[in-house]
PDB file of N, CA and C in Angstrom:
ATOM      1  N   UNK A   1     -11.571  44.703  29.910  1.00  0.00           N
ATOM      2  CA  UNK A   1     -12.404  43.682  29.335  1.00  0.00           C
ATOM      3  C   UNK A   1     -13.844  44.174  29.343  1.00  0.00           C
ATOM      4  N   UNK A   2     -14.263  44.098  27.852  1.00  0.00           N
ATOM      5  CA  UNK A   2     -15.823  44.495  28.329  1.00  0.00           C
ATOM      6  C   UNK A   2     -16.904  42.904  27.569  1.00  0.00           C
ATOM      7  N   UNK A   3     -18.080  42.815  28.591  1.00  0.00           N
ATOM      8  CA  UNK A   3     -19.203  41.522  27.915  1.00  0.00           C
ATOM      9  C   UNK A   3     -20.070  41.926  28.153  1.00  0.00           C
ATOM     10  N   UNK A   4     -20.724  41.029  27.638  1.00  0.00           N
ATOM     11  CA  UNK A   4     -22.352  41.173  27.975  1.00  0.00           C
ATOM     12  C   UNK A   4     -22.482  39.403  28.334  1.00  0.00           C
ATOM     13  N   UNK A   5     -22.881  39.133  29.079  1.00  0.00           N
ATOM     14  CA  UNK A   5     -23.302  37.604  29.625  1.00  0.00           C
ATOM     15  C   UNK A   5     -24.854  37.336  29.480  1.00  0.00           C
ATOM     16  N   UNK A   6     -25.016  36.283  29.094  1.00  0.00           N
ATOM     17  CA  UNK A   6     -26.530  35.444  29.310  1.00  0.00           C
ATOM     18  C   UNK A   6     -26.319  33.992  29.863  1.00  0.00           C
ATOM     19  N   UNK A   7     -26.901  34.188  30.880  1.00  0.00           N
ATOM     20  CA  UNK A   7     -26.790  33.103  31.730  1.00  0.00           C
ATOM     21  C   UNK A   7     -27.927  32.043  30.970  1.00  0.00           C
ATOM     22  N   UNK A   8     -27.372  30.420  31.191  1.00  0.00           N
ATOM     23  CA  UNK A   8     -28.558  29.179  30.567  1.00  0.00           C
ATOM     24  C   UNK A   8     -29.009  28.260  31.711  1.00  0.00           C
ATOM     25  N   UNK A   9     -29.547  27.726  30.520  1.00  0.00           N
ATOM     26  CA  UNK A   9     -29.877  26.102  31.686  1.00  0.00           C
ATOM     27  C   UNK A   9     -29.444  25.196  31.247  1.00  0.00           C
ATOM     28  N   UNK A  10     -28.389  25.360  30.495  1.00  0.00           N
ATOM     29  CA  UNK A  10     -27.449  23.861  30.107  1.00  0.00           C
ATOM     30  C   UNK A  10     -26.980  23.523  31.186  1.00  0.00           C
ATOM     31  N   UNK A  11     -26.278  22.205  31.032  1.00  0.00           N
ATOM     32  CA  UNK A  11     -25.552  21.564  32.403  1.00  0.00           C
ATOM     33  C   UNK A  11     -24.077  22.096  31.281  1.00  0.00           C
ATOM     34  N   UNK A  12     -22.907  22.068  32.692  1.00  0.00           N
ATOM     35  CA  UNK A  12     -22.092  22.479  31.847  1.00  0.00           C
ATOM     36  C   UNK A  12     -21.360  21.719  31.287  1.00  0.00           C
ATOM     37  N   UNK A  13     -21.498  19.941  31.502  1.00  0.00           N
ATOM     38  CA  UNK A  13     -21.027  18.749  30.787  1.00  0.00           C
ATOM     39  C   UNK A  13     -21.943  18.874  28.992  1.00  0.00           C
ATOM     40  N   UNK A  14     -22.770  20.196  28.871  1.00  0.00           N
ATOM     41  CA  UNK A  14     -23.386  20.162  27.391  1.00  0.00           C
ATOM     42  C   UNK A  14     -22.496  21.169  26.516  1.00  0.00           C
ATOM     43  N   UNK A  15     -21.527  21.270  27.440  1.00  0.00           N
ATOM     44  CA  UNK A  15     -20.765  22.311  26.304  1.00  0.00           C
ATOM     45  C   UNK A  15     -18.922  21.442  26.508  1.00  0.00           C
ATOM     46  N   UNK A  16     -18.764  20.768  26.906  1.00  0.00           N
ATOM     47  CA  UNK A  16     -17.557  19.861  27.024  1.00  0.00           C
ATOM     48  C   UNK A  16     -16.925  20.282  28.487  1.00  0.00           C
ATOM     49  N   UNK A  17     -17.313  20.376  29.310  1.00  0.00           N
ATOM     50  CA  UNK A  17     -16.657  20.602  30.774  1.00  0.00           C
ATOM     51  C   UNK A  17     -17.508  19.560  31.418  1.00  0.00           C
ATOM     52  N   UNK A  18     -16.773  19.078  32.995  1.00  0.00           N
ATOM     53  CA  UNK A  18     -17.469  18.210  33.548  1.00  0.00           C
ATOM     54  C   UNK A  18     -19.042  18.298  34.338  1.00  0.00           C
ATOM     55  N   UNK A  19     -19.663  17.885  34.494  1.00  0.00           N
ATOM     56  CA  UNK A  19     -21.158  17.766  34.545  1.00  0.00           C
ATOM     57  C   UNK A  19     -21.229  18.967  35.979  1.00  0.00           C
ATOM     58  N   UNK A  20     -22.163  19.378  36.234  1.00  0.00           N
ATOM     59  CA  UNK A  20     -22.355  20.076  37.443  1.00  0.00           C
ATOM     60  C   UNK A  20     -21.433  21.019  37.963  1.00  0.00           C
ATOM     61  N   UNK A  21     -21.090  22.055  37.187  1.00  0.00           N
ATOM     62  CA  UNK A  21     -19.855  22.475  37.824  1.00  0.00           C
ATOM     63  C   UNK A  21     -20.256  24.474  37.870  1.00  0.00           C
ATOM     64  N   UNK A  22     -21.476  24.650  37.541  1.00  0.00           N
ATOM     65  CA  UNK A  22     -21.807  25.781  37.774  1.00  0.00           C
ATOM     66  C   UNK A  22     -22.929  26.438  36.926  1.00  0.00           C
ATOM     67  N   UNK A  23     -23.327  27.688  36.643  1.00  0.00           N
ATOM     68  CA  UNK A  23     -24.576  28.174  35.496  1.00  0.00           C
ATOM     69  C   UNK A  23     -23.551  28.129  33.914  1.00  0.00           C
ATOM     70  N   UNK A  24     -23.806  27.721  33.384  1.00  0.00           N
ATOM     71  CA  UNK A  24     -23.440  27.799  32.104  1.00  0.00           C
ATOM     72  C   UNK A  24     -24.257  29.068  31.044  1.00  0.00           C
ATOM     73  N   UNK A  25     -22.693  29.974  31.078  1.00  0.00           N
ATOM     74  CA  UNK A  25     -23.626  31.455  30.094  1.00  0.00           C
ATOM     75  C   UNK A  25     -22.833  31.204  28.603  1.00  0.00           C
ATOM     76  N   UNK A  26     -23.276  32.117  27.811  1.00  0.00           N
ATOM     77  CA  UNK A  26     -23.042  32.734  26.715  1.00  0.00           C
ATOM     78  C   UNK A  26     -22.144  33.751  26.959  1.00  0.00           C
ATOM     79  N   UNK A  27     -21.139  34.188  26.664  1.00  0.00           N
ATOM     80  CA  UNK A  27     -20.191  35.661  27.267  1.00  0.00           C
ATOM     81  C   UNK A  27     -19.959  36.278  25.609  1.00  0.00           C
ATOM     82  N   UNK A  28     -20.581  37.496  25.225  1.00  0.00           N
ATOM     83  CA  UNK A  28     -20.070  38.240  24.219  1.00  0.00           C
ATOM     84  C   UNK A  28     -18.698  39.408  24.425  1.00  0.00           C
ATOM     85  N   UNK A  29     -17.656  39.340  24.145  1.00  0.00           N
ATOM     86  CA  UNK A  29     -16.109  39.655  24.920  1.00  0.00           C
ATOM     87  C   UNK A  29     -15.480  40.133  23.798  1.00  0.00           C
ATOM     88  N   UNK A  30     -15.145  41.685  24.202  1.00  0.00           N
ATOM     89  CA  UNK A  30     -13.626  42.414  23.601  1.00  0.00           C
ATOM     90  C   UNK A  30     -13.076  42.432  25.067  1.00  0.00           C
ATOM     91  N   UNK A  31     -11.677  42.129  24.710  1.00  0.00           N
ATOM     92  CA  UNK A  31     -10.718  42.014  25.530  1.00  0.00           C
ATOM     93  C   UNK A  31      -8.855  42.397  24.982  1.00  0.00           C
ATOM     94  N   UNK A  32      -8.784  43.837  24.596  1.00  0.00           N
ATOM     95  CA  UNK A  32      -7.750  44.510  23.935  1.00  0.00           C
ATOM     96  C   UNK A  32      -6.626  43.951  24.160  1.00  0.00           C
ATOM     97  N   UNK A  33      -6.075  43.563  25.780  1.00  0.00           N
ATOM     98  CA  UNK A  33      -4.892  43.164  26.476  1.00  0.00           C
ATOM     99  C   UNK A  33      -4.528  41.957  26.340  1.00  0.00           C
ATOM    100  N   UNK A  34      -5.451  41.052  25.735  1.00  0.00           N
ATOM    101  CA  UNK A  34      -4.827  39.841  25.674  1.00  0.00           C
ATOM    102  C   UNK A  34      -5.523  39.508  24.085  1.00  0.00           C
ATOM    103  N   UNK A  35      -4.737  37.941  23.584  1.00  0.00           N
ATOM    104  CA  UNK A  35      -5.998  37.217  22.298  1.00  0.00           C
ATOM    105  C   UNK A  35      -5.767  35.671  23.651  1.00  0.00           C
ATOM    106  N   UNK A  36      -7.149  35.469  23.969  1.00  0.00           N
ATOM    107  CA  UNK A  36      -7.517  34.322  24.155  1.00  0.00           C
ATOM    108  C   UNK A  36      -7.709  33.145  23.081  1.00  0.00           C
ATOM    109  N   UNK A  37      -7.551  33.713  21.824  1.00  0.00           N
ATOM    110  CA  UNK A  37      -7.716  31.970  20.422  1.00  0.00           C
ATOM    111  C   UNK A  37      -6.419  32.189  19.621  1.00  0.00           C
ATOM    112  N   UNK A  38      -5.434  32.299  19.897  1.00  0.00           N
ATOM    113  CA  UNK A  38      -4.029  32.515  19.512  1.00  0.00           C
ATOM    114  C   UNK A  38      -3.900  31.128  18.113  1.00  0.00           C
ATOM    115  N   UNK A  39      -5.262  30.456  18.306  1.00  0.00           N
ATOM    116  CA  UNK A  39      -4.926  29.108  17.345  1.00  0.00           C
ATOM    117  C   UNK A  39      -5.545  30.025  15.825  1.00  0.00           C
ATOM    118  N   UNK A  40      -6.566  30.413  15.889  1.00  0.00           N
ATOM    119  CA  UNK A  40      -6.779  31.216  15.072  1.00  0.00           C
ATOM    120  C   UNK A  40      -6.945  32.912  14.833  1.00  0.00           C
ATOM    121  N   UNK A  41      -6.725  33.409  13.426  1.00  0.00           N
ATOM    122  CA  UNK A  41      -6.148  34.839  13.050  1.00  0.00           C
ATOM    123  C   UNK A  41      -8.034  34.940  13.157  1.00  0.00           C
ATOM    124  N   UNK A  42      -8.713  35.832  13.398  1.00  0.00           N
ATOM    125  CA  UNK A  42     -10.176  35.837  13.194  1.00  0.00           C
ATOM    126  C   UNK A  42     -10.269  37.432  12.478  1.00  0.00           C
ATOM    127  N   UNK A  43      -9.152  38.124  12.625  1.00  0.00           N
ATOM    128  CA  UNK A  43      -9.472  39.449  11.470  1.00  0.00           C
ATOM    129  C   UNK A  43      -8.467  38.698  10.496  1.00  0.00           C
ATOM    130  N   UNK A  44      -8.288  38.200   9.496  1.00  0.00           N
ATOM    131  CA  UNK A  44      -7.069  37.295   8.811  1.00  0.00           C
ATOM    132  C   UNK A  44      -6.292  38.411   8.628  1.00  0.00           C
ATOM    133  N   UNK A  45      -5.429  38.804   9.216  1.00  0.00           N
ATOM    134  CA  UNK A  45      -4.282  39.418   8.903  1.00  0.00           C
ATOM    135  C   UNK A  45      -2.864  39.275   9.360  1.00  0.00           C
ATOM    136  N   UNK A  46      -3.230  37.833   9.228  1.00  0.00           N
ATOM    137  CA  UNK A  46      -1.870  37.250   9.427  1.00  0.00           C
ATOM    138  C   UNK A  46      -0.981  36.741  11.283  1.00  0.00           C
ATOM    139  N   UNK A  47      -1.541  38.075  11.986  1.00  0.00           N
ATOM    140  CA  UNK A  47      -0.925  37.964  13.274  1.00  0.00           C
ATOM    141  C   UNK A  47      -2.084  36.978  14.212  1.00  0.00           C
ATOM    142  N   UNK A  48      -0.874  35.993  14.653  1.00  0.00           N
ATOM    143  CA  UNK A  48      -2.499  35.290  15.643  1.00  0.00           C
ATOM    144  C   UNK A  48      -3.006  35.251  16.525  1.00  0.00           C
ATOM    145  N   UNK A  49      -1.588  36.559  17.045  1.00  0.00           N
ATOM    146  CA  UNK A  49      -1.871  37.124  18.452  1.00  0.00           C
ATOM    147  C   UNK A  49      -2.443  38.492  19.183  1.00  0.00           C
ATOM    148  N   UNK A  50      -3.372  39.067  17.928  1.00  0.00           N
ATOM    149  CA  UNK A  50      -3.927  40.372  18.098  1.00  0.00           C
ATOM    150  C   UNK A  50      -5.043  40.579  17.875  1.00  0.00           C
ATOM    151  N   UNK A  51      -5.893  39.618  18.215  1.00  0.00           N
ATOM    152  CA  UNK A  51      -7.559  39.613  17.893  1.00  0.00           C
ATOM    153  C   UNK A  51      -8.405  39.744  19.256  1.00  0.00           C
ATOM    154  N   UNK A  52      -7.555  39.382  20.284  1.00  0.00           N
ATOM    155  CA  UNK A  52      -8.334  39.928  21.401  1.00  0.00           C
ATOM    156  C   UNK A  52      -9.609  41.173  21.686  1.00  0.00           C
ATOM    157  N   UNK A  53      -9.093  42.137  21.014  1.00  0.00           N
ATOM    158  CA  UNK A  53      -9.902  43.157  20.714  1.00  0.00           C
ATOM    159  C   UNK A  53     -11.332  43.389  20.307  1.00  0.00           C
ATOM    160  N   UNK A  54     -11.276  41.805  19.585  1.00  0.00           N
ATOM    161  CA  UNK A  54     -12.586  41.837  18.365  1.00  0.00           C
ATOM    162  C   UNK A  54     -13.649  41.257  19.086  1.00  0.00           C
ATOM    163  N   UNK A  55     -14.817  41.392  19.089  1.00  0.00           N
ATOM    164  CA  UNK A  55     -15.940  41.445  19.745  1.00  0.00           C
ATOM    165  C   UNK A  55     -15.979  39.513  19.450  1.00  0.00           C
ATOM    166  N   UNK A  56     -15.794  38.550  20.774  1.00  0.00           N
ATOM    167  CA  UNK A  56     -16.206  37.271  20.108  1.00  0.00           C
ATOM    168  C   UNK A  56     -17.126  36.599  21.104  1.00  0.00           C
ATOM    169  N   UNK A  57     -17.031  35.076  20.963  1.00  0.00           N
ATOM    170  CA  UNK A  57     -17.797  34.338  21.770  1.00  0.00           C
ATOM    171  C   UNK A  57     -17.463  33.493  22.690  1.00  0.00           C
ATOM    172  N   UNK A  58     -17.588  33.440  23.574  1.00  0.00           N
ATOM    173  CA  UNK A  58     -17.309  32.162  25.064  1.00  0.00           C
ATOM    174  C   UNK A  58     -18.259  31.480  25.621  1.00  0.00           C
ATOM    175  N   UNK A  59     -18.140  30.458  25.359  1.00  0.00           N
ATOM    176  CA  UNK A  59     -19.156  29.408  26.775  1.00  0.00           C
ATOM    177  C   UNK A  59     -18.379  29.650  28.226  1.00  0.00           C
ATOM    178  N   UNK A  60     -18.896  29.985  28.954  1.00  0.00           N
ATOM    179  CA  UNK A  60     -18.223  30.050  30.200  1.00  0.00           C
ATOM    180  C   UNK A  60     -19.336  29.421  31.640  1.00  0.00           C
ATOM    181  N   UNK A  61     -18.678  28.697  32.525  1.00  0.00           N
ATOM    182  CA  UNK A  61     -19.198  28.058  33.372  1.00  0.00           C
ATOM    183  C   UNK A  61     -19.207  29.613  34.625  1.00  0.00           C
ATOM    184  N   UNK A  62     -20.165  30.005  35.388  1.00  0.00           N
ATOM    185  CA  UNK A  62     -20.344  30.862  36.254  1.00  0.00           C
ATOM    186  C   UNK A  62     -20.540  30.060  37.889  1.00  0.00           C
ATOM    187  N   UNK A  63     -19.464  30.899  38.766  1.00  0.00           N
ATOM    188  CA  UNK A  63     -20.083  30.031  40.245  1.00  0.00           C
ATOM    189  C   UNK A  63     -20.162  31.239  41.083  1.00  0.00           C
ATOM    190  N   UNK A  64     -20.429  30.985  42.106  1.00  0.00           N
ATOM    191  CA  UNK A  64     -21.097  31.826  42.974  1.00  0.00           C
ATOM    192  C   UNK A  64     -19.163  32.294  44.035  1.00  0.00           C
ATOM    193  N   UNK A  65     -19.232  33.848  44.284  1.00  0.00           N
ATOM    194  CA  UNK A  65     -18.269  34.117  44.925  1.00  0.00           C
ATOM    195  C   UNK A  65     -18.448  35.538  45.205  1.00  0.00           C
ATOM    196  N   UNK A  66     -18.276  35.761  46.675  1.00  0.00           N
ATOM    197  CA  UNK A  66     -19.054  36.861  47.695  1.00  0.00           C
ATOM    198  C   UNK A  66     -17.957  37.787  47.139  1.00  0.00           C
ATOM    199  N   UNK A  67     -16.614  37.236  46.759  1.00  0.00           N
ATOM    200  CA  UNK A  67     -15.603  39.261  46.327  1.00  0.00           C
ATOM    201  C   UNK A  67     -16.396  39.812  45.044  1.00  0.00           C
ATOM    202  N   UNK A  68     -16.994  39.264  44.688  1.00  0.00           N
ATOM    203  CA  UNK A  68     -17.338  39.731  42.626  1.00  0.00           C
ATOM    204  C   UNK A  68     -18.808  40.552  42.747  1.00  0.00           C
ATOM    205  N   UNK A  69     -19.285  41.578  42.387  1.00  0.00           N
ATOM    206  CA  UNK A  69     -19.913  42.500  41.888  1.00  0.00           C
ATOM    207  C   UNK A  69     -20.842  41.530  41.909  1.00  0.00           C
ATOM    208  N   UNK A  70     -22.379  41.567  42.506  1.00  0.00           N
ATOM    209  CA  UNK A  70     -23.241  40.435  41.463  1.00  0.00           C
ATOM    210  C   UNK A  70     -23.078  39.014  42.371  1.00  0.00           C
ATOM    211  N   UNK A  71     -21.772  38.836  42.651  1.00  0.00           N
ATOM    212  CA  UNK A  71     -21.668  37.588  43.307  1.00  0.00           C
ATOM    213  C   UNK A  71     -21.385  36.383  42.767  1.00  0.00           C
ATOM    214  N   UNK A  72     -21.187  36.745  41.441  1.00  0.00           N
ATOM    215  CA  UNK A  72     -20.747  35.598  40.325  1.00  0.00           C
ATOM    216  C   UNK A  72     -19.615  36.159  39.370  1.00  0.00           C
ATOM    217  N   UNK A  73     -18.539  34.351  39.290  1.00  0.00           N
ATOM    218  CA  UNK A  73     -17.699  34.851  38.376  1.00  0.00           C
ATOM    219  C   UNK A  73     -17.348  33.941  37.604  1.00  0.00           C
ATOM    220  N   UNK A  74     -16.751  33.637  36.320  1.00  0.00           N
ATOM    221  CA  UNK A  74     -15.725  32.393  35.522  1.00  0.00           C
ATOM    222  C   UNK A  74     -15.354  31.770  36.528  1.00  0.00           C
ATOM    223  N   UNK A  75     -15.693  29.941  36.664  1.00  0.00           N
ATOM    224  CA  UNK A  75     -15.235  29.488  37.342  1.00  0.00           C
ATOM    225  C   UNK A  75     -13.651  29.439  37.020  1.00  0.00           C
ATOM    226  N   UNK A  76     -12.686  29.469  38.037  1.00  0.00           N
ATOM    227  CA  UNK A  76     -11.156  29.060  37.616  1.00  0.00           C
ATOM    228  C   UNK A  76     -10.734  28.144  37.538  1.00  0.00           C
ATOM    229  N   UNK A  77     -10.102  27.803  36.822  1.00  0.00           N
ATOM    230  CA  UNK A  77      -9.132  25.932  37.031  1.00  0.00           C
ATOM    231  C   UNK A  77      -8.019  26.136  37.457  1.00  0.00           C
ATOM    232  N   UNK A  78      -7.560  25.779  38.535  1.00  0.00           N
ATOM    233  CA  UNK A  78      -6.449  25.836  38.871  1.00  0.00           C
ATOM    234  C   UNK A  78      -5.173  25.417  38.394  1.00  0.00           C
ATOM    235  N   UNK A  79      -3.992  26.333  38.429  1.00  0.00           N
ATOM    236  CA  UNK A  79      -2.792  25.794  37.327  1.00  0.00           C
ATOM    237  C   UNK A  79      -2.551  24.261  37.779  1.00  0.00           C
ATOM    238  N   UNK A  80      -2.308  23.307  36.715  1.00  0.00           N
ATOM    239  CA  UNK A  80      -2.340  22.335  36.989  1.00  0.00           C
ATOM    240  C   UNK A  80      -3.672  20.891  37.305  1.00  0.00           C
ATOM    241  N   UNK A  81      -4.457  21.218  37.684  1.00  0.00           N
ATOM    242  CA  UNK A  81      -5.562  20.337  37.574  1.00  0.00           C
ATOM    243  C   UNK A  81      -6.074  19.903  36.383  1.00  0.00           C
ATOM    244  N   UNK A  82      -6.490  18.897  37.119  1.00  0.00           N
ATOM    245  CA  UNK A  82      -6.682  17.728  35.406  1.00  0.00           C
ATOM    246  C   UNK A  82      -8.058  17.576  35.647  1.00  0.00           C
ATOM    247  N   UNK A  83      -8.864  18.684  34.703  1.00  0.00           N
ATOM    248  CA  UNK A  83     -10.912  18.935  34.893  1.00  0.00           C
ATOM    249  C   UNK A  83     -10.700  18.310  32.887  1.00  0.00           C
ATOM    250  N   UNK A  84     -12.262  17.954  33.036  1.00  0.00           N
ATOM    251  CA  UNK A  84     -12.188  18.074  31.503  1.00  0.00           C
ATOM    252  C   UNK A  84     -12.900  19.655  31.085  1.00  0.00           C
ATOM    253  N   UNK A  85     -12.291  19.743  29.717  1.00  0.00           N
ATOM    254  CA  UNK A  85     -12.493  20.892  29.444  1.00  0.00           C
ATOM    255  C   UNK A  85     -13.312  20.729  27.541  1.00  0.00           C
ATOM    256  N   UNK A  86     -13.725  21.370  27.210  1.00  0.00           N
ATOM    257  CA  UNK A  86     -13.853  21.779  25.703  1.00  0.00           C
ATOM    258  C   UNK A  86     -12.408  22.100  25.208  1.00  0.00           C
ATOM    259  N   UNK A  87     -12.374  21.482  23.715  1.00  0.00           N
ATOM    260  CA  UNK A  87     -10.981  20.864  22.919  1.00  0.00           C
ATOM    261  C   UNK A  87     -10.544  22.542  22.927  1.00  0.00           C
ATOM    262  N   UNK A  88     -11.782  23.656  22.622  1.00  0.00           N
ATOM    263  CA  UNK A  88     -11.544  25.223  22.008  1.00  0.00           C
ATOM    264  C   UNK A  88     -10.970  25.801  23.189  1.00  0.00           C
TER     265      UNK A  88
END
């Protein structure tokens, strides 16, 4: 996986997640091994599961955690928990 991150000063209830829940960045992301938007083809060529690759965009909520490089990472949701999230 490669990004480039810019961290904001939104709250992260301004991008559809619940209020206070960490730094809210910008994440610019190729990610070859997986497609994270399987809803849409974004090179249109039909497959909707092979765009991972392509350079895109993420709102991502950031929290603080002493294993991660930096000390910050994507907050996680745990399988199963009921957080609100953005519809995307």
């Amino acid at each position: 996986m490669y990004s480039y991150v810019w961290p904001t000063t939104l709250n992260s209830s301004d991008i559809g997640f619940g209020a206070d829940k960490g730094i809210v960045a910008l994440a610019i992301t190729s990610h070859p091994d997986f497609d994270d938007t399987p809803k849409y083809d974004e090179n249109k060529d039909g497959n909707l599961k092979n765009d991972g690759g392509l350079w895109h965009s993420h709102w991502v909520v950031l929290v603080k955690d002493k294993m991660c490089s930096g000390g910050l990472k994507v907050r996680d949701i745990p399988k199963g928990a009921k957080v609100k999230t953005p519809v995307t």
